[in-house]
Protein backbone atom coordinates (compact mmCIF):
# COMPACT_ATOMS: atom_id res chain seq x y z
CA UNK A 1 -23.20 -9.30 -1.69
CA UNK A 2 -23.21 -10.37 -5.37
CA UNK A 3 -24.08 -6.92 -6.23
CA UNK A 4 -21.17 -5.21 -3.82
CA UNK A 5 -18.91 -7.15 -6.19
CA UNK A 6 -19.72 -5.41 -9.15
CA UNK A 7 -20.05 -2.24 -7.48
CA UNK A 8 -16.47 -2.67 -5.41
CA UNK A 9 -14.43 -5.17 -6.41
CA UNK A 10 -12.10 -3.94 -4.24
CA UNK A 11 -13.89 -4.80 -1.45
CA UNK A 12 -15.35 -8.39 -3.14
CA UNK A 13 -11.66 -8.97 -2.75
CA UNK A 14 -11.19 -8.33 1.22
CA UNK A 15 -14.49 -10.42 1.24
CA UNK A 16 -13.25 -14.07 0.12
CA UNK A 17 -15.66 -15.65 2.01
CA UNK A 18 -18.21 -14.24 -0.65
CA UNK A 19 -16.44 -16.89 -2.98
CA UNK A 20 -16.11 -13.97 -6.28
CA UNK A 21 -12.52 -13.90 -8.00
CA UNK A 22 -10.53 -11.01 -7.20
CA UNK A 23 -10.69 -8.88 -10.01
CA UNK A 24 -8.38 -6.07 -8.89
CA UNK A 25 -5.83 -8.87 -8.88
């Protein structure tokens, strides 16, 4: 999932549960 993140952070965002700061905001 770490990788999603850097890929999406869109989506790292709908994901919380990952624990990854919302980058988009």
């Amino acid at each position: 999932m770490g990788n999603m993140f850097l890929i999406r952070p869109m989506e790292a965002s709908h994901s919380s549960a990952s624990g990854v700061p919302s980058l988009c905001g």
